[in-house]
Structure formats: C-alpha cells, structure tokens
Protein backbone atom coordinates (compact mmCIF):
# COMPACT_ATOMS: atom_id res chain seq x y z
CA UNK A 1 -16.81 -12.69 -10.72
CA UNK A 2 -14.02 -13.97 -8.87
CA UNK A 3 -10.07 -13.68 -8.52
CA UNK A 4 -8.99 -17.32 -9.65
CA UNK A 5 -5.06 -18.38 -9.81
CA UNK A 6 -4.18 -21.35 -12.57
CA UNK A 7 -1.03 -23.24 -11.79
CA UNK A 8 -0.66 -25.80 -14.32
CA UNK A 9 2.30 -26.73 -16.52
CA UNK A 10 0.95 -28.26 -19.47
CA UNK A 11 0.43 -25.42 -22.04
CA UNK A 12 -2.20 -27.18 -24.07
CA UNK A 13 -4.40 -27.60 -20.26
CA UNK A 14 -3.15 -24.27 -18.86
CA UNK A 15 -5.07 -22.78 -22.17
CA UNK A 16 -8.30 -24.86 -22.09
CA UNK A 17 -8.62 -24.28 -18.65
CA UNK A 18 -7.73 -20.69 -18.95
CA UNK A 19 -10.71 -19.88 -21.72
CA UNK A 20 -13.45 -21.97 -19.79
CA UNK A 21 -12.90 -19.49 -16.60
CA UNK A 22 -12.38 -16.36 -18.53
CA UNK A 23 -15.54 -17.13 -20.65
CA UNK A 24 -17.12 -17.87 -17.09
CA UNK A 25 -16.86 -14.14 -16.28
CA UNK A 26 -13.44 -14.86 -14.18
CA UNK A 27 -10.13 -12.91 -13.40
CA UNK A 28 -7.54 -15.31 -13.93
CA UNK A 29 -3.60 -14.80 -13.40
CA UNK A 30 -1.84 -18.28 -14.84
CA UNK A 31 1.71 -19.67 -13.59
CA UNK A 32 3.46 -22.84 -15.49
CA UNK A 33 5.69 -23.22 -12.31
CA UNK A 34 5.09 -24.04 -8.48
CA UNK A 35 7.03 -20.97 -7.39
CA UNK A 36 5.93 -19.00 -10.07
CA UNK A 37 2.17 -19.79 -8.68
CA UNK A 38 3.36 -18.94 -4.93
CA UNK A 39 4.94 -15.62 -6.18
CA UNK A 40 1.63 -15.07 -8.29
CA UNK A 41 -0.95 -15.66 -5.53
CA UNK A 42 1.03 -13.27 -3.18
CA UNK A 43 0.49 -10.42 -5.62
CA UNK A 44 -3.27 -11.39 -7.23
CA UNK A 45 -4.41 -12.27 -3.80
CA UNK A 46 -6.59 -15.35 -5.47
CA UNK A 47 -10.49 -16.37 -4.03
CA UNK A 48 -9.25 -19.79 -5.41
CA UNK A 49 -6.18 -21.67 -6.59
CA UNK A 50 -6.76 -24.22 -9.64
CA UNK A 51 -3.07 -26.48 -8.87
CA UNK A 52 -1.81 -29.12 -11.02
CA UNK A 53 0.25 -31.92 -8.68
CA UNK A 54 2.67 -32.68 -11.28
CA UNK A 55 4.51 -29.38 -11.91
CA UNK A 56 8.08 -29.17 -13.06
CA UNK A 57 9.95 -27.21 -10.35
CA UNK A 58 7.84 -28.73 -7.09
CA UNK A 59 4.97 -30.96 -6.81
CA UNK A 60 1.56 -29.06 -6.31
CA UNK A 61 1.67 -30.73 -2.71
CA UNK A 62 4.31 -28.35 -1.94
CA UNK A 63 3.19 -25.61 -3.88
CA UNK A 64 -0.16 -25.75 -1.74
CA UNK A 65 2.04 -25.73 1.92
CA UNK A 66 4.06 -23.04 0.28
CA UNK A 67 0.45 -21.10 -0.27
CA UNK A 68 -0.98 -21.85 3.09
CA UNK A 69 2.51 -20.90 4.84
CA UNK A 70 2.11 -17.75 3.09
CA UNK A 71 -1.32 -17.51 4.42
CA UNK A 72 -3.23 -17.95 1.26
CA UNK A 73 -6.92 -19.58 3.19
CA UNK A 74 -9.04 -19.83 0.58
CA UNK A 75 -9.88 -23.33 -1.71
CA UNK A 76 -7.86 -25.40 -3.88
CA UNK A 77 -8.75 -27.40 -6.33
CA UNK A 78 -6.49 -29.73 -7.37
CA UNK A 79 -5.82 -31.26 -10.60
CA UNK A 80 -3.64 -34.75 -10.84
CA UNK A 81 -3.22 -37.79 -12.98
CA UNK A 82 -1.86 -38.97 -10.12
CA UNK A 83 -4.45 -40.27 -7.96
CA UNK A 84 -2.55 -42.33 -5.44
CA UNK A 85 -4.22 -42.48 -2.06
CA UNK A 86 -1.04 -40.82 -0.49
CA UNK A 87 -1.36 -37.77 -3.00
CA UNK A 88 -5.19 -37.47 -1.87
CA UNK A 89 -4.24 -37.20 1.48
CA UNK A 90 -1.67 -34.85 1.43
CA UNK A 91 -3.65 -32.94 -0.51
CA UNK A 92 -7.06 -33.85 1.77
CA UNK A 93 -4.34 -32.67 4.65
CA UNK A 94 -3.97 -29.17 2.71
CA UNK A 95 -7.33 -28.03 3.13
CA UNK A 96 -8.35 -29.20 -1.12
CA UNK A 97 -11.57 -28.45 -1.78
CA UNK A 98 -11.90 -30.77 -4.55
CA UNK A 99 -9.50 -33.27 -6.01
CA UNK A 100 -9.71 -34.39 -9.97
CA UNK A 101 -8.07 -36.70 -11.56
CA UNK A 102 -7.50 -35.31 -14.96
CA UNK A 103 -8.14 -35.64 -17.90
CA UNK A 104 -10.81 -33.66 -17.20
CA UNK A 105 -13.49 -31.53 -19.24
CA UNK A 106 -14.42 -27.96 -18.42
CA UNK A 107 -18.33 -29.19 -17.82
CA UNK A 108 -16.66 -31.24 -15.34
CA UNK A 109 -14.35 -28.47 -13.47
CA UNK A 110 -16.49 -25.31 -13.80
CA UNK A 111 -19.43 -26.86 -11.28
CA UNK A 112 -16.44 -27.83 -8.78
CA UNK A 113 -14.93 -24.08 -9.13
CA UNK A 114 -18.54 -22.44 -8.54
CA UNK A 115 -19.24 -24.58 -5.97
CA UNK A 116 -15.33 -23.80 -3.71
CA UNK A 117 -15.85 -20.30 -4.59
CA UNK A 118 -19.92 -20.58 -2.99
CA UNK A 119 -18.02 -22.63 0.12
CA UNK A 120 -15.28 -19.96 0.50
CA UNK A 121 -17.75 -17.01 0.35
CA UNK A 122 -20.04 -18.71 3.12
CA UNK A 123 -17.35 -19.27 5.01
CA UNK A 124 -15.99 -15.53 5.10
CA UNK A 125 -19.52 -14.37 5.77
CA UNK A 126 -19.28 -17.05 9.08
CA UNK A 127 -15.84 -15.11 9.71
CA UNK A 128 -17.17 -11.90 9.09
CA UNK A 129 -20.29 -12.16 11.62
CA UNK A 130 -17.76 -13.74 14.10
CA UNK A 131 -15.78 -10.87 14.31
CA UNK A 132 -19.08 -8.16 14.19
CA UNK A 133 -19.66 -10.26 17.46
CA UNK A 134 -16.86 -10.18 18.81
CA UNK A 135 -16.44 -6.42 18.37
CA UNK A 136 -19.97 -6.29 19.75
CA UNK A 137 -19.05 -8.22 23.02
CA UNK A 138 -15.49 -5.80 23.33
CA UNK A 139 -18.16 -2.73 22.79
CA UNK A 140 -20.58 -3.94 25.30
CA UNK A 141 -18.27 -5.13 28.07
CA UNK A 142 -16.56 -1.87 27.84
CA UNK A 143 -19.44 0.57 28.13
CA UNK A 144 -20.13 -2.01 30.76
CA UNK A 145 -17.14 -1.48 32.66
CA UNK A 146 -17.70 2.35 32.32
CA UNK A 147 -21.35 2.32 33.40
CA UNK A 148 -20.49 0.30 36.52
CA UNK A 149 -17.74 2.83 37.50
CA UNK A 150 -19.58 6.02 36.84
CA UNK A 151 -23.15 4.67 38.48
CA UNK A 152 -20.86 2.64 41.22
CA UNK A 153 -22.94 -0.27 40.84
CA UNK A 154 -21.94 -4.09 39.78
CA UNK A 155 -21.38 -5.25 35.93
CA UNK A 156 -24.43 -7.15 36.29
CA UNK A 157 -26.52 -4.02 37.38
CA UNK A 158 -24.32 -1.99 34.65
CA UNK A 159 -25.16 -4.44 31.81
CA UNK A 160 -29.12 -4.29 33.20
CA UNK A 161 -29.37 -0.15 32.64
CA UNK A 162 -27.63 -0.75 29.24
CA UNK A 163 -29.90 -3.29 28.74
CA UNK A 164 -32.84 -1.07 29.37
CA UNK A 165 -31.44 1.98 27.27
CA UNK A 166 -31.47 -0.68 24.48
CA UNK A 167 -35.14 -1.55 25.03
CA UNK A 168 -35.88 2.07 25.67
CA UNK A 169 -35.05 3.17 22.66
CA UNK A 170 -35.43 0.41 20.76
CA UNK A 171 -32.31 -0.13 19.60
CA UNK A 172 -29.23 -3.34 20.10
CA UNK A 173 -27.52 -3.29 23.11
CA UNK A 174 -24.74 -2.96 21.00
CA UNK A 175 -25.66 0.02 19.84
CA UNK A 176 -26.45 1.81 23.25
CA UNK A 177 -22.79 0.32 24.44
CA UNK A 178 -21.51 2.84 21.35
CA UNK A 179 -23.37 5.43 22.62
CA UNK A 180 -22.41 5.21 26.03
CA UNK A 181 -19.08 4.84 24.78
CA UNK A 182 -18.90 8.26 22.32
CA UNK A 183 -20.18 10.12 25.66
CA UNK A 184 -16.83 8.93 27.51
CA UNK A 185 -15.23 9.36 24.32
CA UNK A 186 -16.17 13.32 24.13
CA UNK A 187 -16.45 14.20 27.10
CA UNK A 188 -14.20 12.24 29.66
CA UNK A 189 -14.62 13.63 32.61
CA UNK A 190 -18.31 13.71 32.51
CA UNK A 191 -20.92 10.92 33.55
CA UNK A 192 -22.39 9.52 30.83
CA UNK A 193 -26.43 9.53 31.25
C-alpha cells in the first residue's frame, strides 16, 4: 500500500509497531537512530515517517528538520511520552500530521496512519493538477504568442482563433495550443493554419 519509514528506539515498540503496518499491507524500512532514520528516508523515499521524540542520538524534533531540510514533504506522525506544550509545537511547527502521546495501541495508530497517508495523497493530486495547469497556461500562452506573430494580430485576437479551433473541433484549448505548437515544431518556417 504505501512506503512507511519507522524511527523508533525502543525495540519492544519498534516491533509492535512494525507487525501492525506490515500486517496492514505496508512497506516498512525501520531505523533505532535519528540519523539512521534521515539516512533511511533518503534512500526508501517514505509516503510517511512514524518518529519517536525521544531517540538516543537526536531528539525526533531534529530528526524531523533534518527530514524536511532534506526535502522529505510528506506527513509525520509523531510518537512521544513527552507531551510538553513546547514539544507539540515544535513538532506542530514541523508540519506533524498527528501527534501521540504513547503508550499507544495499534487500533489507536493505524486510523491516524491511513488517515496522513489519505491527506498526503490528496494533497499531491492538488499538486499534480497545479502543475497540469500550469503547463496548460505555458502551452497556451505560447501557441498564443506564435499565432499572434504568424496571423499579425494582438494576443487577445490570437487567444480568440485558438479559442475557436478549440470549439471547432471540440476539443480544450489546451489541446489546440499543442497542436498549433507541433505545426511550429515540424515545420518552422511555415504558418501554422
């Protein structure tokens, strides 16, 4: 199902928490160590970090700055018996999905891991349609910018006859922006029609 990363030090935790996602149809990589979870998550490339605040080597505070400086974006949950209000909000400053104060029982964790995994995945779809429209606008104001010079007319009146290939073939103006585009692209120094 999905990529998880389990940094906790506690061996007796580490393997109770380990089963419960395995047995939940999860790919899990463990670590015992802060920098042995950084190091981890840079190969694995985790969908979501289960971190322990009270690791041996570092605190799971750092270990989570150490993740996002290494541009790990996705959820972390974090698991503490240390529920000071500072902690929180270090951790709340981090980007934590979820913090639990242990001890805690895999009914309890495995709705809180489905449910940062089902938050991450919306928000790459959200990231994924930005970027289709972004690409879309670059696609469009660039057949735009070749219509207007080859017709000698004004962007506006260029993005009006793409705008009417669209309709007149019923298709996105996107889509008529690649076309006009794969004309210029074969054939350069011909107007496209």
């Amino acid at each position: 199902m999905a990529r998880i990363l389990l940094v906790e030090d506690d061996a007796l935790v580490r393997h109770g928490i380990s089963r419960m996602l395995v047995a939940a149809g999860h790919e899990l990589r463990v670590a015992s160590r802060g920098a042995a979870g950084v190091d981890e998550a840079a190969l694995f490339d985790p969908q979501l970090v289960v971190l322990d605040v009270g690791l041996p080597d570092f605190d799971g505070i750092e270990c989570a700055r150490r993740l996002r400086a290494a541009r790990y974006a996705g959820p972390i949950v974090f698991l503490t018996a240390d529920g000071s209000p500072d902690t929180v909000r270090a951790a709340i400053g981090l980007g934590a999905h979820s913090y639990m104060v242990k001890p805690i029982t895999g009914t309890q964790l495995l709705p809180v891991v489905l449910t940062a995994l089902a938050a991450a995945d919306a928000a790459h779809e959200r990231e994924r349609r930005m970027q289709t429209a972004l690409d879309d606008s670059r696609r469009i104001s660039a057949a735009v910018g070749v219509l207007a010079e080859r017709h000698g007319t004004s962007t506006t009146a260029a993005f009006e006859l793409l705008r009417g290939r669209a309709r007149g073939r019923s298709q996105k103006v996107s889509a008529a922006a690649e076309e006009v585009l794969s004309r210029v692209e074969q054939a350069p120094g011909e107007t496209p029609g």
